[in-house]
N, C-alpha and C. Protein backbone atom coordinates (compact mmCIF):
# COMPACT_ATOMS: atom_id res chain seq x y z
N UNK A 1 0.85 -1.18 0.00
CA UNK A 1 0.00 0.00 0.00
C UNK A 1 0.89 1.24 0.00
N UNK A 2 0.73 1.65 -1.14
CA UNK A 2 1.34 3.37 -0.84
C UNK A 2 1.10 4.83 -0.45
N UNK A 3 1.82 5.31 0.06
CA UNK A 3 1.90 6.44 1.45
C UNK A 3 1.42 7.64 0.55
N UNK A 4 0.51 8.51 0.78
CA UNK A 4 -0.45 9.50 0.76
C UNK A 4 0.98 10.59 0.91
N UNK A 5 1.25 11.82 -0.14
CA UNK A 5 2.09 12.78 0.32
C UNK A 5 1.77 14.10 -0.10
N UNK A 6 2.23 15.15 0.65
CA UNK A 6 2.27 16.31 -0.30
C UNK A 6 3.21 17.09 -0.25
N UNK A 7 3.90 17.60 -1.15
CA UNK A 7 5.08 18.58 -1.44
C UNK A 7 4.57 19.91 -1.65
N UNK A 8 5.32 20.35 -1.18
CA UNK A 8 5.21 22.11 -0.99
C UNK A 8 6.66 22.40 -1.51
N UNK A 9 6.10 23.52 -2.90
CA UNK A 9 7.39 23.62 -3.58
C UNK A 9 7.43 25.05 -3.21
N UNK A 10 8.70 25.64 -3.22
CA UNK A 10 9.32 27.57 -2.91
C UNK A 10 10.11 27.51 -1.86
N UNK A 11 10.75 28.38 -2.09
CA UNK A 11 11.60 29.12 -1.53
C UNK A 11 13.04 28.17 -1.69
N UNK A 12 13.53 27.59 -0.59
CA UNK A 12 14.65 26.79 -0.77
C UNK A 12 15.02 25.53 -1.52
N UNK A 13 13.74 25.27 -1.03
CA UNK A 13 13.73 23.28 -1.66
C UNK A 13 12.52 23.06 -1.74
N UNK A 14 12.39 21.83 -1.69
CA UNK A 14 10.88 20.86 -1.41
C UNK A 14 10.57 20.71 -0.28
N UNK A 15 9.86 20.54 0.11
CA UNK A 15 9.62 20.05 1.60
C UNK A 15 8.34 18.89 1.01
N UNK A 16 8.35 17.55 2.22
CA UNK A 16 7.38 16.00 1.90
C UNK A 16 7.14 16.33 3.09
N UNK A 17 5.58 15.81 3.47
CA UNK A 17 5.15 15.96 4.51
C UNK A 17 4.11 14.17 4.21
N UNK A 18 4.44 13.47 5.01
CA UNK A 18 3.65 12.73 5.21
C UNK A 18 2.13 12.55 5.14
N UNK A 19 1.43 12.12 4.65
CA UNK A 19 -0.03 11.81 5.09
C UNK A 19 -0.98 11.33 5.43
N UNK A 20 -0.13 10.71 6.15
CA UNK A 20 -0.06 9.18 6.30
C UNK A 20 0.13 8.96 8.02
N UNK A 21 -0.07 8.31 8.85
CA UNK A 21 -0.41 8.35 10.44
C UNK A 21 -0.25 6.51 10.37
N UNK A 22 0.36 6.14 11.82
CA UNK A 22 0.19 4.83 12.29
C UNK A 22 -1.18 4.38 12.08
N UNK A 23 -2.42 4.51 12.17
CA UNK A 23 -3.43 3.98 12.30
C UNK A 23 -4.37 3.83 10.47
N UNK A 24 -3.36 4.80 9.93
CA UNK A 24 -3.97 4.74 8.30
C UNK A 24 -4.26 3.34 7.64
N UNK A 25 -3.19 2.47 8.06
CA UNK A 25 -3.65 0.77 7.70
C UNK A 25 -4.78 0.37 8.31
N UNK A 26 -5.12 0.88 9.39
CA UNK A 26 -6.43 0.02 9.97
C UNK A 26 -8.00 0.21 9.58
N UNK A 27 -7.66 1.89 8.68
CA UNK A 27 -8.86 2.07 8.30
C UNK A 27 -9.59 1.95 6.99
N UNK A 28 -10.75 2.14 6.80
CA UNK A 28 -11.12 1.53 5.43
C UNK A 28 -10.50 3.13 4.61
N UNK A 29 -10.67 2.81 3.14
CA UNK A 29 -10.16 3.99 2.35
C UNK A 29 -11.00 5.29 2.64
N UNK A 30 -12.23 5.12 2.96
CA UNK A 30 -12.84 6.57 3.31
C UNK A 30 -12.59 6.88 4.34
N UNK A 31 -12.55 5.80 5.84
CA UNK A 31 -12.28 6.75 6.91
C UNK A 31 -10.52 7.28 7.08
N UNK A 32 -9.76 6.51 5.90
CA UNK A 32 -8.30 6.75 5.75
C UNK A 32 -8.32 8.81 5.20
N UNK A 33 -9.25 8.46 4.50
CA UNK A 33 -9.28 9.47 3.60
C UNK A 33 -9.88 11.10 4.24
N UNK A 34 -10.94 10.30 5.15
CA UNK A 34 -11.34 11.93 5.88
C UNK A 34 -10.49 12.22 7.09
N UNK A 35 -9.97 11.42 7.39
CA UNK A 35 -8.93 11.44 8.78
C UNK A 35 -7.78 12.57 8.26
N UNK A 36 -7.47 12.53 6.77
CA UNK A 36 -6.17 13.00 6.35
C UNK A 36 -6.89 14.69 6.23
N UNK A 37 -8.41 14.81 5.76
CA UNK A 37 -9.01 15.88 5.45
C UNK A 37 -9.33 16.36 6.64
N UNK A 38 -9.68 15.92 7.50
CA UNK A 38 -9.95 16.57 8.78
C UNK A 38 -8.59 16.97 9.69
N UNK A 39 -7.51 16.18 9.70
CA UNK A 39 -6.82 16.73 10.04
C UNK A 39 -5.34 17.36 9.44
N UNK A 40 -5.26 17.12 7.70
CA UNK A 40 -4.04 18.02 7.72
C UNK A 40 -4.30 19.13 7.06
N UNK A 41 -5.85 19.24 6.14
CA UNK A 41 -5.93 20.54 5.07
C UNK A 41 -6.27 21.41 6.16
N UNK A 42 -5.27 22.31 5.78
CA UNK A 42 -5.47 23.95 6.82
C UNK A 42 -5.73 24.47 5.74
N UNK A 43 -4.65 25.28 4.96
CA UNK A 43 -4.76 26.61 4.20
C UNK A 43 -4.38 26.13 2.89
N UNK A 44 -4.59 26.52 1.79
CA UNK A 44 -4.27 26.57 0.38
C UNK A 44 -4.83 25.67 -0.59
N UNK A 45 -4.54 25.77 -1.77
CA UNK A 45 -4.99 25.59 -2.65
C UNK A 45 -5.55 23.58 -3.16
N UNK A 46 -6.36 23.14 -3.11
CA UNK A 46 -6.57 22.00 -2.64
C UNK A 46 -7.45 21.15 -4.31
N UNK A 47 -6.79 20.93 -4.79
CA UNK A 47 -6.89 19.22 -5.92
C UNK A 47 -7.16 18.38 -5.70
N UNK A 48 -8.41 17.94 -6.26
CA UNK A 48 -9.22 16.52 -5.89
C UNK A 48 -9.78 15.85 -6.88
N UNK A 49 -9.42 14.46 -7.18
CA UNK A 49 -9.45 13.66 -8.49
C UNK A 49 -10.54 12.84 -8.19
N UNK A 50 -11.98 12.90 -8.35
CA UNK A 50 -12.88 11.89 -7.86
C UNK A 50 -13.28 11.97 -6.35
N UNK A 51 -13.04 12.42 -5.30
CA UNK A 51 -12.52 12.20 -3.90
C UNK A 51 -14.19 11.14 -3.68
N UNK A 52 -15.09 11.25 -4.47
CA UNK A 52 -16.23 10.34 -3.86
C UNK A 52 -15.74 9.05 -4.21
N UNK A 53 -14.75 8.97 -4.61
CA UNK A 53 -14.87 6.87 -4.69
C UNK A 53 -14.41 6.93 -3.75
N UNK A 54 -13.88 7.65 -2.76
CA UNK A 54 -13.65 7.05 -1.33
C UNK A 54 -14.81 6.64 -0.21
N UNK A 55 -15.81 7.92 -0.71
CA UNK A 55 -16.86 8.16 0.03
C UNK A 55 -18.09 7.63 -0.35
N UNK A 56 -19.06 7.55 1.05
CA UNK A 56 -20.18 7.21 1.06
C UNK A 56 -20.87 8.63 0.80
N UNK A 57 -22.12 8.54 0.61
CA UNK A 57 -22.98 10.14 0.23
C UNK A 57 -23.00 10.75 1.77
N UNK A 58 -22.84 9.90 2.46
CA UNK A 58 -22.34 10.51 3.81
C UNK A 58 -21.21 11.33 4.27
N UNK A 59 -20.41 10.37 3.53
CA UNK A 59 -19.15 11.08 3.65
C UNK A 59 -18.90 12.31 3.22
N UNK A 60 -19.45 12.50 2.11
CA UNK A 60 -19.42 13.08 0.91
C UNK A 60 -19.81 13.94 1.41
N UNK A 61 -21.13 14.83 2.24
CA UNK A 61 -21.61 15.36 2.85
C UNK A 61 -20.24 16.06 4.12
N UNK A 62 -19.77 15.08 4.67
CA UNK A 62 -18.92 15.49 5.79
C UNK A 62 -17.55 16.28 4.64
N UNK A 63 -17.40 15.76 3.62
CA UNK A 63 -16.33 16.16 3.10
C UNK A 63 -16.68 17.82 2.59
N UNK A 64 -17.89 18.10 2.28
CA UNK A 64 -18.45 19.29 2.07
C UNK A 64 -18.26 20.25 2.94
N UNK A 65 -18.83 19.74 4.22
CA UNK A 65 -18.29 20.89 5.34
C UNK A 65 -17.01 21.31 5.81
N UNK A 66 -16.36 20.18 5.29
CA UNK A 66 -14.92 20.42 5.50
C UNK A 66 -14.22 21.68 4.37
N UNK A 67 -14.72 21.72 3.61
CA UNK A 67 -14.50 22.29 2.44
C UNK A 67 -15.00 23.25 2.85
N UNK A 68 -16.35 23.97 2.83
CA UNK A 68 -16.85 24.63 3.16
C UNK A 68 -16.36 26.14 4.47
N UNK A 69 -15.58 25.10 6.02
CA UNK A 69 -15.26 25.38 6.72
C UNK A 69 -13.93 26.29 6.34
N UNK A 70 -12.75 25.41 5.66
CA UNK A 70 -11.72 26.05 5.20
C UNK A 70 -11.80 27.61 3.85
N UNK A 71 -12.75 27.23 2.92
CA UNK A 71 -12.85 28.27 2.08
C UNK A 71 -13.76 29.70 2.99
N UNK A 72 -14.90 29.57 4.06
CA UNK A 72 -15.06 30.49 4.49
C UNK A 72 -13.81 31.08 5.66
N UNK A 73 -13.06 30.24 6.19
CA UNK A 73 -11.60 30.89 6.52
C UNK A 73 -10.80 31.60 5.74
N UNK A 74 -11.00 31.61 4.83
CA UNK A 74 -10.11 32.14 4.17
C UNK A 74 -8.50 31.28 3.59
N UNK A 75 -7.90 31.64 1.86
CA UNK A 75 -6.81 31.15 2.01
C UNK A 75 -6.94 30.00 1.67
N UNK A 76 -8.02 29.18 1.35
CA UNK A 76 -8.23 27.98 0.59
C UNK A 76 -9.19 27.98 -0.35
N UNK A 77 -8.65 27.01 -1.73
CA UNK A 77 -9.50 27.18 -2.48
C UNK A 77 -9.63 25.75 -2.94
N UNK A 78 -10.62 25.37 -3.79
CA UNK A 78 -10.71 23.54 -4.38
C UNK A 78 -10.64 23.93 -5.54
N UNK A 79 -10.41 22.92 -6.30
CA UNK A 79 -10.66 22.26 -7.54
C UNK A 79 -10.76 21.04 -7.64
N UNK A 80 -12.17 20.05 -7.96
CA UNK A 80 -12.33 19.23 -7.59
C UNK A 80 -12.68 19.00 -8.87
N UNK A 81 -12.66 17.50 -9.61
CA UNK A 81 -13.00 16.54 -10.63
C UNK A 81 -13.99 15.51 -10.25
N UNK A 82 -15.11 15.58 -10.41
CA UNK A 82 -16.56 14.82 -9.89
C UNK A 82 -16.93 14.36 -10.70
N UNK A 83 -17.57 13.13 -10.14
CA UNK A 83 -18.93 12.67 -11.07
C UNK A 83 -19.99 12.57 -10.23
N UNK A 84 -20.03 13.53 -8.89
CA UNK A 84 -20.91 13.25 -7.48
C UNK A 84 -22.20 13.98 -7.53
N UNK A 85 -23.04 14.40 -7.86
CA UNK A 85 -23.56 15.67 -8.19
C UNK A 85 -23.77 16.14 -6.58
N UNK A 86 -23.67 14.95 -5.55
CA UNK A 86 -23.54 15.58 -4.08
C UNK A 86 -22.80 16.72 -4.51
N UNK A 87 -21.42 16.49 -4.56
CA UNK A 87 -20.35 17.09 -4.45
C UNK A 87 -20.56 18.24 -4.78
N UNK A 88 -21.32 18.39 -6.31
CA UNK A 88 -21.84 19.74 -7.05
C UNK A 88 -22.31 20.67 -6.32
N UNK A 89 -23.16 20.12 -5.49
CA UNK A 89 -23.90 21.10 -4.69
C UNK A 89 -23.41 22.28 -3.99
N UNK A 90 -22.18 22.35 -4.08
CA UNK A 90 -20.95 22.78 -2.94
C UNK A 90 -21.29 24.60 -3.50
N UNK A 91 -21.98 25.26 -2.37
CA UNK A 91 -22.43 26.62 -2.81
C UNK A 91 -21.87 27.97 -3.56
N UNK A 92 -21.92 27.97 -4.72
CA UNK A 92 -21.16 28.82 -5.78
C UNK A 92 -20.12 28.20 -6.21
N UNK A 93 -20.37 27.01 -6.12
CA UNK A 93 -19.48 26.37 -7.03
C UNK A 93 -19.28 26.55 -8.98
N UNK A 94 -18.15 26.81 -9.18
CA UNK A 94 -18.18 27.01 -10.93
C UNK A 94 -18.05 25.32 -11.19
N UNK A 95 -19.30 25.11 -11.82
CA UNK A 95 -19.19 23.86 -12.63
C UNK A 95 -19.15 23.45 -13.68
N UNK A 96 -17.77 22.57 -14.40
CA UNK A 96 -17.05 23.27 -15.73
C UNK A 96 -17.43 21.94 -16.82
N UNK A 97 -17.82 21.91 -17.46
CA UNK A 97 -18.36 20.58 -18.22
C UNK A 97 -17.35 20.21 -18.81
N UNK A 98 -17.00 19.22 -18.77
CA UNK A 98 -16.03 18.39 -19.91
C UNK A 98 -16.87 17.48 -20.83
N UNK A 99 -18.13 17.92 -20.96
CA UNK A 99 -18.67 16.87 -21.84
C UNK A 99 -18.41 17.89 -23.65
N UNK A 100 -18.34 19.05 -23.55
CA UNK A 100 -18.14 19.68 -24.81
C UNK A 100 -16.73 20.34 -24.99
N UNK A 101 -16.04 20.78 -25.95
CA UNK A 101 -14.99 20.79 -26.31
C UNK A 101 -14.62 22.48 -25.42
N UNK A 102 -15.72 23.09 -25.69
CA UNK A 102 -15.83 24.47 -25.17
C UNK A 102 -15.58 24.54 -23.60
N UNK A 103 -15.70 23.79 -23.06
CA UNK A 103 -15.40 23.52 -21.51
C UNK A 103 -16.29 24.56 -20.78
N UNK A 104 -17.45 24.33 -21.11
CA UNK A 104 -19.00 26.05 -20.87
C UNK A 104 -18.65 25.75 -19.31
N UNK A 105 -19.29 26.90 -18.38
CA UNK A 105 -19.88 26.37 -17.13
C UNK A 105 -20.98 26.42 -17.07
N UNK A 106 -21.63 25.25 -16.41
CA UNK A 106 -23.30 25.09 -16.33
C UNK A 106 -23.73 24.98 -15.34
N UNK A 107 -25.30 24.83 -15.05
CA UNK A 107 -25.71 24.98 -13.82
C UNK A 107 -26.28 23.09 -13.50
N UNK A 108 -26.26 22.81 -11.85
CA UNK A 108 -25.93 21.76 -11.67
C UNK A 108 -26.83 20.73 -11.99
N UNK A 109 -28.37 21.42 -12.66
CA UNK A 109 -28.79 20.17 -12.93
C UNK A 109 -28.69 20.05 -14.12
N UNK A 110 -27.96 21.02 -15.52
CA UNK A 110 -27.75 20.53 -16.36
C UNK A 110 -26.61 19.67 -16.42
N UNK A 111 -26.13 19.46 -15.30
CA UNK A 111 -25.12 17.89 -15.84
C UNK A 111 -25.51 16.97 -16.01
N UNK A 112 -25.11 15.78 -16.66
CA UNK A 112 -25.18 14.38 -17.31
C UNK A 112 -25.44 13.60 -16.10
N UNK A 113 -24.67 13.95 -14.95
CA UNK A 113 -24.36 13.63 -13.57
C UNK A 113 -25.68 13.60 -12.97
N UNK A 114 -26.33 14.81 -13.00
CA UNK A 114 -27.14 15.33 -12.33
C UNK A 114 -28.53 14.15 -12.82
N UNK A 115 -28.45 14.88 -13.86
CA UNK A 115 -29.93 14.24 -14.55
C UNK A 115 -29.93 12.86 -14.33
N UNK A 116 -29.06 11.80 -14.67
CA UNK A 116 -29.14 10.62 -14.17
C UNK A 116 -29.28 9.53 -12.95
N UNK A 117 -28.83 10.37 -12.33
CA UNK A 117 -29.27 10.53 -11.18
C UNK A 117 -30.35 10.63 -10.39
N UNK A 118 -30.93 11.84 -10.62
CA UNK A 118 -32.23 12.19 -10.64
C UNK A 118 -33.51 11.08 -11.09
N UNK A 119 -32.77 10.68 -12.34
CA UNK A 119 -33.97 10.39 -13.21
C UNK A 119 -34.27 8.59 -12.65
N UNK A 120 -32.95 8.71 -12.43
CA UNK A 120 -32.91 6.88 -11.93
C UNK A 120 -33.45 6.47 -10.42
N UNK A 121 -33.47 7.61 -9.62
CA UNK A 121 -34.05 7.38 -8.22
C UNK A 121 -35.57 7.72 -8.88
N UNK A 122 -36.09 8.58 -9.38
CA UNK A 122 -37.25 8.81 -9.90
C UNK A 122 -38.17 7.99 -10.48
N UNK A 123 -37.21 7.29 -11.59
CA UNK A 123 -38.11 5.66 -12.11
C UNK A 123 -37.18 4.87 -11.94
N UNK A 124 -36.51 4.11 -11.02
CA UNK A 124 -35.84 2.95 -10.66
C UNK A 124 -36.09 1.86 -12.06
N UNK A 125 -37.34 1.18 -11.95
CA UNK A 125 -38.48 0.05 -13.14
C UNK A 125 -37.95 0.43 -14.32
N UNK A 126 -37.89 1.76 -14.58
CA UNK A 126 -38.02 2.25 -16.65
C UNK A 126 -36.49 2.02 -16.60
N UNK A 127 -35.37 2.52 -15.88
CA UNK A 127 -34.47 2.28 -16.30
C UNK A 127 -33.72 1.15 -16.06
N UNK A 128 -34.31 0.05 -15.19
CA UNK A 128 -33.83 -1.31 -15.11
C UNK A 128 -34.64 -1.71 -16.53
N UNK A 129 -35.63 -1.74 -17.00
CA UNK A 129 -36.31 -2.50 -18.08
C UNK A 129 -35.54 -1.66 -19.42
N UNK A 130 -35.03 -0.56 -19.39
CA UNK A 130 -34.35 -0.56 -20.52
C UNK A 130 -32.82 -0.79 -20.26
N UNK A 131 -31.89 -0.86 -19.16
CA UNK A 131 -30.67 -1.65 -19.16
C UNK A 131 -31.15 -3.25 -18.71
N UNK A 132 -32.14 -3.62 -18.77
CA UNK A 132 -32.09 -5.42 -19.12
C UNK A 132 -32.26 -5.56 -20.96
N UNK A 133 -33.02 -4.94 -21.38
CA UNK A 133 -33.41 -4.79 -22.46
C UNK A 133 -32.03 -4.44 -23.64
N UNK A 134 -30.94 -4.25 -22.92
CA UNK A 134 -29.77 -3.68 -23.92
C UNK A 134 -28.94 -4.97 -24.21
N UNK A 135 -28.21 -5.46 -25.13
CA UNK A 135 -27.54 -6.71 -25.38
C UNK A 135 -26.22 -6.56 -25.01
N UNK A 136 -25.45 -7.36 -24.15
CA UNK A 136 -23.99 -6.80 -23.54
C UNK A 136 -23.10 -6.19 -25.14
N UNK A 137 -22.46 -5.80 -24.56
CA UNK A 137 -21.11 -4.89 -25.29
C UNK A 137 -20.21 -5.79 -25.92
């Protein structure tokens, strides 16, 4: 299993900071994962590739406030890569489509994300009878 890091580049050198804690093996990948968010993001600029495959919509939720907490402090900002539309929800969020070449920003229920979502808790039946109905790939 490999060790969680982050580098902070300026001034003299690099500096590695671990992210990683004795107890990180014992936990599953989400509670590995909010343990590191709850306790090492303080200040700055913060990159996130998916962060819901770690999470439950629960989590996902807790990971919001965390977010939330630091950007109304001040001095932090996200950029996050989703397919969560939880995640979307995240208030004034710019949400940047990669489904068109133009890279538009849209609003959150016009995502692909969104709508499917939506539409699948909405009629569970129509969209199982048309993915039984499809012939594998």
């Amino acid at each position: 299993m490999s060790d969680f890091a982050i580098r902070s580049f300026g001034g003299a050198g690099t500096r590695t900071t671990s992210m990683v804690d004795s107890r990180s093996h014992t936990r599953s990948h989400g509670e590995a994962f909010m343990a590191i968010i709850q306790s090492r993001f303080e200040r700055g600029l913060f990159l996130l590739d998916e962060p819901e495959s770690a999470l439950s919509p629960q989590r996902q939720l807790a990971l919001l406030v965390r977010m939330s907490e630091l950007a109304d402090a001040g001095g932090s900002q996200f950029i996050v890569a989703t397919h969560s539309p939880i995640l979307m929800t995240f208030p004034g969020a710019n949400i940047i489509s990669f489904d068109e070449p133009e890279l538009p920003s849209i609003a959150l229920n016009q995502t692909s994300h969104f709508q499917l979502t939506r539409d699948i808790l909405n009629s569970p039946a129509v969209y199982w009878k048309h993915l039984k109905g499809k012939s594998p790939a």
